[in-house]
C-alpha atoms as a PDB file:
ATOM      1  CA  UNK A   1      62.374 121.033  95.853  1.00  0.00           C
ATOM      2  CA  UNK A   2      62.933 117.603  94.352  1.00  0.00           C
ATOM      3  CA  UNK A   3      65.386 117.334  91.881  1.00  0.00           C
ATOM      4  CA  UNK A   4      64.487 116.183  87.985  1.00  0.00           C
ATOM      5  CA  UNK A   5      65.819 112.916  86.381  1.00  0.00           C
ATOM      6  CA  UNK A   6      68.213 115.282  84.491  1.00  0.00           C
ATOM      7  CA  UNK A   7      69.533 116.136  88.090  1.00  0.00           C
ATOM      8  CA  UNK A   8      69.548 112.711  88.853  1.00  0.00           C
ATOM      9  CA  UNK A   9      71.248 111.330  86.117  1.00  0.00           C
ATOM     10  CA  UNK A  10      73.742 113.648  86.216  1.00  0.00           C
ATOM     11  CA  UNK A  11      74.710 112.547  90.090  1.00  0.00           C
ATOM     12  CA  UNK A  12      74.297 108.731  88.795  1.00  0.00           C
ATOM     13  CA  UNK A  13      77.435 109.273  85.928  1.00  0.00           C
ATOM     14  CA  UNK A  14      79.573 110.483  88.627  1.00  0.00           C
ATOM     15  CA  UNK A  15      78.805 108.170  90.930  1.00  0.00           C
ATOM     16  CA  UNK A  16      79.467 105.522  88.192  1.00  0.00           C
ATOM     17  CA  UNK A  17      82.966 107.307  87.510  1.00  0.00           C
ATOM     18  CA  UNK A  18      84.246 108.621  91.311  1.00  0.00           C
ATOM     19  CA  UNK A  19      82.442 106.207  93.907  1.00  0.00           C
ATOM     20  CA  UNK A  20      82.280 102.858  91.414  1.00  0.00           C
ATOM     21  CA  UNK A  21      85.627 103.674  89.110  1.00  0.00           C
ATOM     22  CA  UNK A  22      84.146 102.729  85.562  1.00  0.00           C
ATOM     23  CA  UNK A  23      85.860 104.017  83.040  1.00  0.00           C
ATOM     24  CA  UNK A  24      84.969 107.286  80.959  1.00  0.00           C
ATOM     25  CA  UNK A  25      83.999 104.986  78.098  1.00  0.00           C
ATOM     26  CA  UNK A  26      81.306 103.208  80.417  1.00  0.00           C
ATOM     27  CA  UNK A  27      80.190 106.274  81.497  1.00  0.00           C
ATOM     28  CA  UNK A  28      79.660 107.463  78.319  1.00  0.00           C
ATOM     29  CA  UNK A  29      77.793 104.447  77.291  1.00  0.00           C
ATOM     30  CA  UNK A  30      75.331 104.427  80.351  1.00  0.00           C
ATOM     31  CA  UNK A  31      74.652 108.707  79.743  1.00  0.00           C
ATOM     32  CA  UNK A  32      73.446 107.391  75.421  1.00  0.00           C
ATOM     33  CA  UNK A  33      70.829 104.436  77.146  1.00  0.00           C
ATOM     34  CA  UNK A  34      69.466 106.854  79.565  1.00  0.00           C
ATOM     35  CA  UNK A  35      68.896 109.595  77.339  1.00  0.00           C
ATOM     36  CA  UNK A  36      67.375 106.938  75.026  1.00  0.00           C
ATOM     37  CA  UNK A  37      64.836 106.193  77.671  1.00  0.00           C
ATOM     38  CA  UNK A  38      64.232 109.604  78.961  1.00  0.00           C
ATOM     39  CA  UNK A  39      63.393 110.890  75.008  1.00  0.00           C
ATOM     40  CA  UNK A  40      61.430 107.925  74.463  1.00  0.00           C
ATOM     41  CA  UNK A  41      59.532 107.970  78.476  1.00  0.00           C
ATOM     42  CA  UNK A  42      59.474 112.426  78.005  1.00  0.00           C
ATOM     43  CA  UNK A  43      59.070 111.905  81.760  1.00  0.00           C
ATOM     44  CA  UNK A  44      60.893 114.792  84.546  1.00  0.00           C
ATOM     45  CA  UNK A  45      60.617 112.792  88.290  1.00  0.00           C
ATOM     46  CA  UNK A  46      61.358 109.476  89.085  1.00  0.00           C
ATOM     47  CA  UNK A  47      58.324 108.653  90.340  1.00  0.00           C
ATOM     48  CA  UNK A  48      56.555 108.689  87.075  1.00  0.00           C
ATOM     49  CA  UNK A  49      58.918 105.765  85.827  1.00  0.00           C
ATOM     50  CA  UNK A  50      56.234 102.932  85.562  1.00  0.00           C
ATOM     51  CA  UNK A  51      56.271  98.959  84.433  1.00  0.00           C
ATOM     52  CA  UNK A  52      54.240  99.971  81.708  1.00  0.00           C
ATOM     53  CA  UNK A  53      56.169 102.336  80.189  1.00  0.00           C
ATOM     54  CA  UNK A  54      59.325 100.316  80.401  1.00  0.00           C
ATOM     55  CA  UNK A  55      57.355  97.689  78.768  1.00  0.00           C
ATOM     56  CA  UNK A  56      56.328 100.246  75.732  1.00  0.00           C
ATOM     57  CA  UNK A  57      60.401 101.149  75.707  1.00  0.00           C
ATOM     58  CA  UNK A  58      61.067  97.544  75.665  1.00  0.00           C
ATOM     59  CA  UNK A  59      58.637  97.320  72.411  1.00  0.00           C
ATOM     60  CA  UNK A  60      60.208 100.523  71.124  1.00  0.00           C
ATOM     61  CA  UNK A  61      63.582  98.965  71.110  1.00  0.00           C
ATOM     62  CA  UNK A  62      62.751  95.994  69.509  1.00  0.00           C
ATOM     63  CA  UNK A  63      61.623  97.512  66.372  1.00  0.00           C
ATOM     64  CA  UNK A  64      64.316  99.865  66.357  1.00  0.00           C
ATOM     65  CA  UNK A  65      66.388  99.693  63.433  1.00  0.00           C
ATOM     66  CA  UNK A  66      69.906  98.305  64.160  1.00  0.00           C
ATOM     67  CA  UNK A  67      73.391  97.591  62.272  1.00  0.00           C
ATOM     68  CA  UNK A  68      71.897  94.084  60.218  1.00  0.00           C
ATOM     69  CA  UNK A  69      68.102  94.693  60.767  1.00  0.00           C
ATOM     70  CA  UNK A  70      66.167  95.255  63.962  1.00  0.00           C
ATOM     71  CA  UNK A  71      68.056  95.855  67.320  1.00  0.00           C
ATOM     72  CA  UNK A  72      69.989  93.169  68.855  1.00  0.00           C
ATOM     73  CA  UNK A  73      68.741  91.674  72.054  1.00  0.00           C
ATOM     74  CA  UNK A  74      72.461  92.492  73.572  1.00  0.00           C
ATOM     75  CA  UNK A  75      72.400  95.575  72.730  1.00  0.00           C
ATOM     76  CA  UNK A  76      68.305  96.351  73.876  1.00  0.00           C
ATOM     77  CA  UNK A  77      69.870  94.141  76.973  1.00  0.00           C
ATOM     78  CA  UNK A  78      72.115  96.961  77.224  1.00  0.00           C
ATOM     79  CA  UNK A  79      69.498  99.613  77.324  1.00  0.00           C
ATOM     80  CA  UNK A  80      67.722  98.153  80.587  1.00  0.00           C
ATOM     81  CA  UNK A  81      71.016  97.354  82.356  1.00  0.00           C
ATOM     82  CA  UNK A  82      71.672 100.866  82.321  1.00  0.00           C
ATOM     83  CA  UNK A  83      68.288 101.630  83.361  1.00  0.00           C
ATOM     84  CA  UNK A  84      68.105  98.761  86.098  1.00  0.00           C
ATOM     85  CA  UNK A  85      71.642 100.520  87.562  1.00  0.00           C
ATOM     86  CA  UNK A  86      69.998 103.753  87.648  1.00  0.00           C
ATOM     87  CA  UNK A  87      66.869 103.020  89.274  1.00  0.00           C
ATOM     88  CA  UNK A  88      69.203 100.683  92.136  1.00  0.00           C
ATOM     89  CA  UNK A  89      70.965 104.113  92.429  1.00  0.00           C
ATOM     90  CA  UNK A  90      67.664 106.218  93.131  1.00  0.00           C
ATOM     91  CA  UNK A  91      66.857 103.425  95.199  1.00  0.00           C
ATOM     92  CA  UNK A  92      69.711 103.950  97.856  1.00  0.00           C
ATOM     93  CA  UNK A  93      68.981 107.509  97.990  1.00  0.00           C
ATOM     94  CA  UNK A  94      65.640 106.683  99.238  1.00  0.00           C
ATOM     95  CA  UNK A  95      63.903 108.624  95.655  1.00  0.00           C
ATOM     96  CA  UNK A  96      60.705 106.769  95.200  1.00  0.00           C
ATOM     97  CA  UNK A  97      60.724 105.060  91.849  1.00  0.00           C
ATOM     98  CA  UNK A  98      60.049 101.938  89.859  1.00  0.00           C
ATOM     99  CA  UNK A  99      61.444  98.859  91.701  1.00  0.00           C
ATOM    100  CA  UNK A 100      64.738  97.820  89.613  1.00  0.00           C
ATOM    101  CA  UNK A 101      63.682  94.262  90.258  1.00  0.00           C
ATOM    102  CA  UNK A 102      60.626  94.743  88.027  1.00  0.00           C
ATOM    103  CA  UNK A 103      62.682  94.775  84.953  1.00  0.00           C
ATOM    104  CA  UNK A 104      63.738  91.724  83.077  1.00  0.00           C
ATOM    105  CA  UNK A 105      66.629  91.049  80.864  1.00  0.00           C
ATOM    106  CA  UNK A 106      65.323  89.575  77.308  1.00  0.00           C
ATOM    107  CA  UNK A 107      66.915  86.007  77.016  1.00  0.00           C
ATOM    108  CA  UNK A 108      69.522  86.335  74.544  1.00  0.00           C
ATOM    109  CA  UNK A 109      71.167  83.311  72.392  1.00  0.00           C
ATOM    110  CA  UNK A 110      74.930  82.283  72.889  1.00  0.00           C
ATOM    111  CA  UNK A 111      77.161  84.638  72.228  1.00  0.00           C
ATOM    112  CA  UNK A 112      78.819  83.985  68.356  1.00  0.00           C
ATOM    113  CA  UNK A 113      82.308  84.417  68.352  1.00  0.00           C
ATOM    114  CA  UNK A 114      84.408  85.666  65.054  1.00  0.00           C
ATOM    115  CA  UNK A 115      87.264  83.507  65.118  1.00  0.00           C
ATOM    116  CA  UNK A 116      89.652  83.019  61.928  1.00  0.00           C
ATOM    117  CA  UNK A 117      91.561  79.768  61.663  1.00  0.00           C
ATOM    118  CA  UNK A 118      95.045  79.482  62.666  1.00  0.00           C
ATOM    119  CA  UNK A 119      96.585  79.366  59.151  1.00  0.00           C
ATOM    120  CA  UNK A 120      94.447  83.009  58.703  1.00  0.00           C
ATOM    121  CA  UNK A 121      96.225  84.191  61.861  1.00  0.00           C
ATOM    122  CA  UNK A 122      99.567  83.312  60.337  1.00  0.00           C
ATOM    123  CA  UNK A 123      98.838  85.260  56.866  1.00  0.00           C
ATOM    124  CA  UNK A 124      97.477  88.299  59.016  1.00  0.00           C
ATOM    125  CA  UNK A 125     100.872  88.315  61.212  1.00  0.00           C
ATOM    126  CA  UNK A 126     103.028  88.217  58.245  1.00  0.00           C
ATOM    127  CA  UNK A 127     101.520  90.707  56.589  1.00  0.00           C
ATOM    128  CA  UNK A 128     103.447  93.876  56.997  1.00  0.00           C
ATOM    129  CA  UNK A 129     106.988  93.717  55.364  1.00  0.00           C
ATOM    130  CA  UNK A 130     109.695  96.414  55.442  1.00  0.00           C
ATOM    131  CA  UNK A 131     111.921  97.954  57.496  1.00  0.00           C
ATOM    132  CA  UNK A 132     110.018 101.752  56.963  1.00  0.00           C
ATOM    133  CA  UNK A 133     108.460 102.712  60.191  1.00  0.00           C
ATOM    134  CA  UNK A 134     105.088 101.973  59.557  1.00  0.00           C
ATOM    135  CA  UNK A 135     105.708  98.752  58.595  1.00  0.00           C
ATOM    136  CA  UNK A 136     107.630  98.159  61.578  1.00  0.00           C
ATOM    137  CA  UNK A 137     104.651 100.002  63.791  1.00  0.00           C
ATOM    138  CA  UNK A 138     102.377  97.788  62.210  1.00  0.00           C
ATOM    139  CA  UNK A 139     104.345  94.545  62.696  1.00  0.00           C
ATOM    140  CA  UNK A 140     104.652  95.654  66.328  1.00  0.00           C
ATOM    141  CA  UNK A 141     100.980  96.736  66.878  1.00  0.00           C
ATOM    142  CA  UNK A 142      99.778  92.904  65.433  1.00  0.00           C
ATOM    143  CA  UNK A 143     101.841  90.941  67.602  1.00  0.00           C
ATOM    144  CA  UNK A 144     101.963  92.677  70.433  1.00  0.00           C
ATOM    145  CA  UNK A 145      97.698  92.030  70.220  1.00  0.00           C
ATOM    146  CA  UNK A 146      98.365  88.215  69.899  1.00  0.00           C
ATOM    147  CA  UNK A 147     101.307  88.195  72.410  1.00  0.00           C
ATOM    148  CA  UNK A 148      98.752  90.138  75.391  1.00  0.00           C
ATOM    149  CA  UNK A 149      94.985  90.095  74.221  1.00  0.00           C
ATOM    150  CA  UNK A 150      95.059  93.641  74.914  1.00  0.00           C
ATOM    151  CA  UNK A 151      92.070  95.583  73.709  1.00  0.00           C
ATOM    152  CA  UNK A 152      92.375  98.042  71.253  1.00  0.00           C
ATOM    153  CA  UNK A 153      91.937 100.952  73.324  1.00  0.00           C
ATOM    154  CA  UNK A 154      94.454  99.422  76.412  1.00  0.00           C
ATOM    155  CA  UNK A 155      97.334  99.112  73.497  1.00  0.00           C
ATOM    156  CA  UNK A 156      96.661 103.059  72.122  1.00  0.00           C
ATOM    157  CA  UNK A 157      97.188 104.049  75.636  1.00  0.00           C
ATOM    158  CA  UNK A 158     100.785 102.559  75.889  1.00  0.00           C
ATOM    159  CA  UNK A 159     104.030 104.409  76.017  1.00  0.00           C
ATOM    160  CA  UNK A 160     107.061 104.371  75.064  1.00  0.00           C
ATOM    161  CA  UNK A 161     108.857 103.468  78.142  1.00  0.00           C
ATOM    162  CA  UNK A 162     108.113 100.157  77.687  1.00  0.00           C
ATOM    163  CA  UNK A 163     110.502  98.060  79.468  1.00  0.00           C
ATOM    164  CA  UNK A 164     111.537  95.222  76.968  1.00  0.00           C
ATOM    165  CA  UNK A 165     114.465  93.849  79.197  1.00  0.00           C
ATOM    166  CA  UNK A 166     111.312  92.092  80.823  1.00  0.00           C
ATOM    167  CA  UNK A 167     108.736  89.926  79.873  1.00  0.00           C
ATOM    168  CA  UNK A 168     105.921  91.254  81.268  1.00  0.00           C
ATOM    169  CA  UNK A 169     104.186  94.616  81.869  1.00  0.00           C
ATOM    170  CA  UNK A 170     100.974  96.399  83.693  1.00  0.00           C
ATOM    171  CA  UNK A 171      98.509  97.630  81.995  1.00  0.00           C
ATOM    172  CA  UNK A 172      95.501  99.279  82.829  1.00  0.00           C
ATOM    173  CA  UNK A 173      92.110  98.348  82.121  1.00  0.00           C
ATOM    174  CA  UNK A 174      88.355  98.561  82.211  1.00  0.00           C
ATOM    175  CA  UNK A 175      87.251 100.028  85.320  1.00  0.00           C
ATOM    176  CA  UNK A 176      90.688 101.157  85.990  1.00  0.00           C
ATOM    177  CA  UNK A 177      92.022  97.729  87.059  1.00  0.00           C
ATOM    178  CA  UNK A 178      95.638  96.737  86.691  1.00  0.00           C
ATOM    179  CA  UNK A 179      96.538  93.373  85.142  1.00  0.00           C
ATOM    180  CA  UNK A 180      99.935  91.883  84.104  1.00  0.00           C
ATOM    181  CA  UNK A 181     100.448  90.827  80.343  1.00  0.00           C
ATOM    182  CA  UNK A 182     103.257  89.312  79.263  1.00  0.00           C
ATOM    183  CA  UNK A 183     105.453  89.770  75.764  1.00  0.00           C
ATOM    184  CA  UNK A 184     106.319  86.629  73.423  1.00  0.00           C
ATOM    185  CA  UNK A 185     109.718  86.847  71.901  1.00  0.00           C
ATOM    186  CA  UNK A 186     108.001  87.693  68.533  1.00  0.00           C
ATOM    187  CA  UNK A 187     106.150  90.640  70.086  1.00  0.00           C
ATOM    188  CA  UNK A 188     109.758  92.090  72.015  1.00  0.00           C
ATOM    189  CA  UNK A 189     111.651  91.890  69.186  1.00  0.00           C
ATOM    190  CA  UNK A 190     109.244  93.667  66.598  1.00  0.00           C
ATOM    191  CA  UNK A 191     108.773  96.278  69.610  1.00  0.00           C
ATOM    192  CA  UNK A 192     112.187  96.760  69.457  1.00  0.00           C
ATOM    193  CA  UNK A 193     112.759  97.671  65.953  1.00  0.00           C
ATOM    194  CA  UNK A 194     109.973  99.588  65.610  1.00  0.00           C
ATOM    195  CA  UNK A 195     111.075 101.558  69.105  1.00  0.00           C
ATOM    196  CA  UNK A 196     114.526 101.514  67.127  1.00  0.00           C
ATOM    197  CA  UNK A 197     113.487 103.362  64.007  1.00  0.00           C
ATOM    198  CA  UNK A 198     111.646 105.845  66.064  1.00  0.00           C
ATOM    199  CA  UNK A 199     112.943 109.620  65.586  1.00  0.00           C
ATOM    200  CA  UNK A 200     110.280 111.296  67.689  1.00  0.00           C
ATOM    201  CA  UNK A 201     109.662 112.885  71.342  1.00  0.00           C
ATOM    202  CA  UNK A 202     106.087 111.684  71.602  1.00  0.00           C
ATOM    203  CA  UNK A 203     106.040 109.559  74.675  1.00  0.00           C
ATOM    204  CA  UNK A 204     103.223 107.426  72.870  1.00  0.00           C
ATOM    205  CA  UNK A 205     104.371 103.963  71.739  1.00  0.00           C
ATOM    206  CA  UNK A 206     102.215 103.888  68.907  1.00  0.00           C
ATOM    207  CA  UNK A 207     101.774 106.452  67.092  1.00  0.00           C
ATOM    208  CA  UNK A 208     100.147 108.086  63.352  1.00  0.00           C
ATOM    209  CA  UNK A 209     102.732 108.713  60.420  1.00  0.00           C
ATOM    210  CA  UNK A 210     101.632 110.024  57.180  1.00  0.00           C
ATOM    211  CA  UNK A 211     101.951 108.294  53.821  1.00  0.00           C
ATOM    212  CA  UNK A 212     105.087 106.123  53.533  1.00  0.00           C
ATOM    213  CA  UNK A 213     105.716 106.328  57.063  1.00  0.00           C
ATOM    214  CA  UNK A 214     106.720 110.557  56.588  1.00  0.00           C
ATOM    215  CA  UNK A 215     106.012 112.993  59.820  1.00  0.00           C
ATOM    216  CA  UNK A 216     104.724 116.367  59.864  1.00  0.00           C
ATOM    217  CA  UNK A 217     106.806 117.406  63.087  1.00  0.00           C
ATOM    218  CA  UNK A 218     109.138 115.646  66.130  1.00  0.00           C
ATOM    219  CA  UNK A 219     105.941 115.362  67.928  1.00  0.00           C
ATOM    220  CA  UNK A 220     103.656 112.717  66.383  1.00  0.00           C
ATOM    221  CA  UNK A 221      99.759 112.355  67.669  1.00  0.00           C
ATOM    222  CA  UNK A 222      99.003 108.917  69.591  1.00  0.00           C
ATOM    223  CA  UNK A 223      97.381 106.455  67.034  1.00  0.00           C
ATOM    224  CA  UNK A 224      93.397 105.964  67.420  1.00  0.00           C
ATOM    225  CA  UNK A 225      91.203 102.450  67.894  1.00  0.00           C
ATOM    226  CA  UNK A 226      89.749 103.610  64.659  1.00  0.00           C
ATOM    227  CA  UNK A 227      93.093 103.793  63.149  1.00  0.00           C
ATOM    228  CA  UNK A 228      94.058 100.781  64.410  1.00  0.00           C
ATOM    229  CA  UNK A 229      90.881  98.891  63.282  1.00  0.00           C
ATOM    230  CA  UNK A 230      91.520 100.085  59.733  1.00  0.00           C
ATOM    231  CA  UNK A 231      95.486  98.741  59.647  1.00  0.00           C
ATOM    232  CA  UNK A 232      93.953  95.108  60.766  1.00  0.00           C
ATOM    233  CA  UNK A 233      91.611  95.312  58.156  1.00  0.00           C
ATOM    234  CA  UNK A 234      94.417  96.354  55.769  1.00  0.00           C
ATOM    235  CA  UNK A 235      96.153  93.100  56.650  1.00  0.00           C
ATOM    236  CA  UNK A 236      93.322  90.752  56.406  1.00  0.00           C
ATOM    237  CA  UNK A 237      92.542  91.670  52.966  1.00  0.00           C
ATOM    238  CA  UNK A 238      95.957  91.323  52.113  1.00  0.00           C
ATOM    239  CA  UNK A 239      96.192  88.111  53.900  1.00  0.00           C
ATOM    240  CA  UNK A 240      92.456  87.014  51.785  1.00  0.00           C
ATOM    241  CA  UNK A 241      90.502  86.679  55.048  1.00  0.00           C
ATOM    242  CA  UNK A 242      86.963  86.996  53.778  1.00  0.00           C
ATOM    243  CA  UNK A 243      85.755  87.180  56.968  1.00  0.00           C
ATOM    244  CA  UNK A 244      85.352  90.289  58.991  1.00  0.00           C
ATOM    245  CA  UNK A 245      88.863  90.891  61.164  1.00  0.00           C
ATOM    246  CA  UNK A 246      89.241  93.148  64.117  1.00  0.00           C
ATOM    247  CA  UNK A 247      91.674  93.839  66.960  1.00  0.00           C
ATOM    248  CA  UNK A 248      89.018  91.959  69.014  1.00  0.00           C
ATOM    249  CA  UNK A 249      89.156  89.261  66.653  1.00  0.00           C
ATOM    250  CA  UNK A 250      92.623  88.769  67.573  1.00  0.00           C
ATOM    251  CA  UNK A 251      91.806  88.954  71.149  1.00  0.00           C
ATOM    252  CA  UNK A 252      89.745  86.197  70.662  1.00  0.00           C
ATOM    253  CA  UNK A 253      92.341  84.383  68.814  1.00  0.00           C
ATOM    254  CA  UNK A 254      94.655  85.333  72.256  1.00  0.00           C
ATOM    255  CA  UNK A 255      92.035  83.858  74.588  1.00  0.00           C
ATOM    256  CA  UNK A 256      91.386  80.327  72.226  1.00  0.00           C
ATOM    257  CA  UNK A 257      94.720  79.576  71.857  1.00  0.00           C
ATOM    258  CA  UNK A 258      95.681  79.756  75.253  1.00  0.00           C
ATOM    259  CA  UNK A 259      92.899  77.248  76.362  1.00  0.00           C
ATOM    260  CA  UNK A 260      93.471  74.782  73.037  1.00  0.00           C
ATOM    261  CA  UNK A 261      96.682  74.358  74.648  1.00  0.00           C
ATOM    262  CA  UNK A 262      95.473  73.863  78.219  1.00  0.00           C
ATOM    263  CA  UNK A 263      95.485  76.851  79.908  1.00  0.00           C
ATOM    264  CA  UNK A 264      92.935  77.015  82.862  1.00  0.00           C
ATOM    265  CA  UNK A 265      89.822  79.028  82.438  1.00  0.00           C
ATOM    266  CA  UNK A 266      90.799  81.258  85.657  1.00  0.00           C
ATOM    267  CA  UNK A 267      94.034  82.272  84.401  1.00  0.00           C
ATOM    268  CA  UNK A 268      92.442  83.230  80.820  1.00  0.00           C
ATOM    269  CA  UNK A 269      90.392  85.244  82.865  1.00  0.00           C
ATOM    270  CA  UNK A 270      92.402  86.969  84.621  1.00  0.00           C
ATOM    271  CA  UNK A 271      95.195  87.540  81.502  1.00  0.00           C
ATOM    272  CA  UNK A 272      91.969  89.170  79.171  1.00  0.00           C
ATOM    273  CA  UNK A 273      90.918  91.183  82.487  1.00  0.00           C
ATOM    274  CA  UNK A 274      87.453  89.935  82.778  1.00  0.00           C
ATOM    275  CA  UNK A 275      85.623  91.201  86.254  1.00  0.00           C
ATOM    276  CA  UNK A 276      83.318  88.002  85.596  1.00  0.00           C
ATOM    277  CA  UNK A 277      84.708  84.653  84.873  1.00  0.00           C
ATOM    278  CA  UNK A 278      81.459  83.819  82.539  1.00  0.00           C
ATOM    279  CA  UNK A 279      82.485  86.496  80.343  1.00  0.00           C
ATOM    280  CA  UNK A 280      85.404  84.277  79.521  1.00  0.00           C
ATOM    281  CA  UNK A 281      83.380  80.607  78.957  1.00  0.00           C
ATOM    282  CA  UNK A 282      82.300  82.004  76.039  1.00  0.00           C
ATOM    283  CA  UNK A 283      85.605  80.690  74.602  1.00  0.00           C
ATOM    284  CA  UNK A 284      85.084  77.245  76.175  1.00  0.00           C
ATOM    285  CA  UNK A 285      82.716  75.620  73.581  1.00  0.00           C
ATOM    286  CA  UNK A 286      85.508  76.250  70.675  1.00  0.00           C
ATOM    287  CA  UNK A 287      88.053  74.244  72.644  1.00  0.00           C
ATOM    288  CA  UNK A 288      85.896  71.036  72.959  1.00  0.00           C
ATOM    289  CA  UNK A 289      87.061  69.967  69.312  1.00  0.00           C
ATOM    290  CA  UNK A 290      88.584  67.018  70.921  1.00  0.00           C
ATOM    291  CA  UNK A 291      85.454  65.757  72.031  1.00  0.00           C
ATOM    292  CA  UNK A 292      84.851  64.307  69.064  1.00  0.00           C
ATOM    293  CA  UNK A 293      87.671  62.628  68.213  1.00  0.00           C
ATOM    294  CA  UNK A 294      87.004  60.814  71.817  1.00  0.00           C
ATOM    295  CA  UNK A 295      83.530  59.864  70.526  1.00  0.00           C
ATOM    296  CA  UNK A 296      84.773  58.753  67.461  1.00  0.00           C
ATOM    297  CA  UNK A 297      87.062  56.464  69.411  1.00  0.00           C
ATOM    298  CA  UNK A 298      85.321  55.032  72.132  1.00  0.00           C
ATOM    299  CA  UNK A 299      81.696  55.157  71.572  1.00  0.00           C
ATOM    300  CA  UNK A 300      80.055  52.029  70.550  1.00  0.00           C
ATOM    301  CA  UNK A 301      82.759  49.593  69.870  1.00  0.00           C
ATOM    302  CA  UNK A 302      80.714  46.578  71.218  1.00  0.00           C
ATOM    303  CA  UNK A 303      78.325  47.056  68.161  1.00  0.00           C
ATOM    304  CA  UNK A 304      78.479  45.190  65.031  1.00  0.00           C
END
């Protein structure tokens, strides 16, 4: 007896996790689209997957409510990508099924980045004060973000046996790949007295204290993304960012600063761990500032 989409889907996530590495975050992420389009279809083989009703899905999306109003394109984008991967899967198993071809992206507009000026970067950075150990922690966590242009959930995941005699260190990424960063003086030295104040045995490098820095026990849980998120946007108030600030944000600051002061594209790409180098020209149309100073300077001088 054939087996059901359910079936299916289930051997699709672990293919997506064993056979093509993605991380459990990914995997996650792919399960929530396809049981979005498996509600919405209320279809059990793969062979009743039609254009049409991918169309109808596509229309369904679109109207759905999201975070500002209706859904954003990326995110319906993201939907159908998942789908599209799924159906290519079925496809090498020889499970009749909708051509993956058949389904279109929806064009999407260039991608906005939230940027904050570099004056705004400088408040943010100087924001914590103190030698308590949250202070320190939180000193540590913000420049070690502009130092690398780790993402939030690469810097919960470090430990303590950080090597700080060097200036560089592995981490691991999305989709399990391994990619050297490398540590400013500013970020090693406000690792080190943070590392310094330290009294614990967790092996985490970052890690949760209570109020005013106090612990419960020797062993101290490893620090969240969500906690993290909340201690940038602690330090953006303070620093009177009106703007929206994130540990991404600061990733983005990472990434523009870097090619403001002439860094290739490839090597940007490679130090933010993007699989695809267009991923990273998304940065490229903040660094063209210049080009108007050169057009204010050389264009049309043989006028009157």
């Amino acid at each position: 007896m054939a087996a059901d989409l359910k079936e299916y889907k289930s051997q699709f996530l672990e293919y997506l996790e064993i056979e093509k590495g993605r991380g459990v975050k990914t995997v996650e992420n792919y399960d929530r689209y396809l049981n979005r389009f498996l509600s919405f279809a209320k279809v059990k083989t793969p062979g009743q997957i039609s254009e049409q009703m991918v169309r109808e899905f596509r229309i369904h999306l679109n109207r759905s409510p999201g975070s500002v109003s209706t859904m954003k394109k990326n995110t319906q984008n993201y939907h159908l990508i998942a789908l599209r991967a799924f159906l290519k899967f079925l496809r090498k198993r020889d499970v009749e099924s909708l051509n993956p071809e058949r389904i279109e992206l929806a064009k999407t507009s260039g991608r906005d980045l939230d940027l904050i000026t570099s004056a705004e970067l400088e408040r943010l950075m100087s924001g914590p004060k103190g030698d308590d150990v949250s202070s320190l922690r939180d000193k540590a966590i913000l420049e070690l973000f502009f130092s690398t242009g780790l993402r939030v959930s690469e810097l919960c995941n470090l430990n303590q046996d950080l090597d700080l005699t060097r200036d560089e260190f592995s981490v691991r990424g999305k989709g399990e790949k391994v990619r050297v960063v490398f540590l400013s003086p500013s970020a090693k030295k406000a690792v080190a007295e943070y590392l310094k104040k330290r009294g614990d045995m967790s092996e985490a490098l970052f890690v949760s204290y209570g109020r005013g820095g106090k612990t419960k026990g020797k062993d101290l849980s490893r620090i969240t993304p969500r906690s993290i998120e909340r201690i940038v946007k602690q330090y953006a108030v303070k620093a009177g960012i009106t703007r929206k600030v994130t540990p991404h944000v600061i990733r983005h600051s990472f990434a523009t600063d870097l090619l403001q002061n002439g860094a290739d594209l490839r090597s940007v790409q490679a130090l933010l761990g993007h699989a695809n180098i267009a991923t990273t020209q998304v940065y490229t149309h903040v660094t063209d500032s210049h080009l108007r100073d050169v057009h204010k300077q050389f264009h049309g001088k043989r006028r009157s």
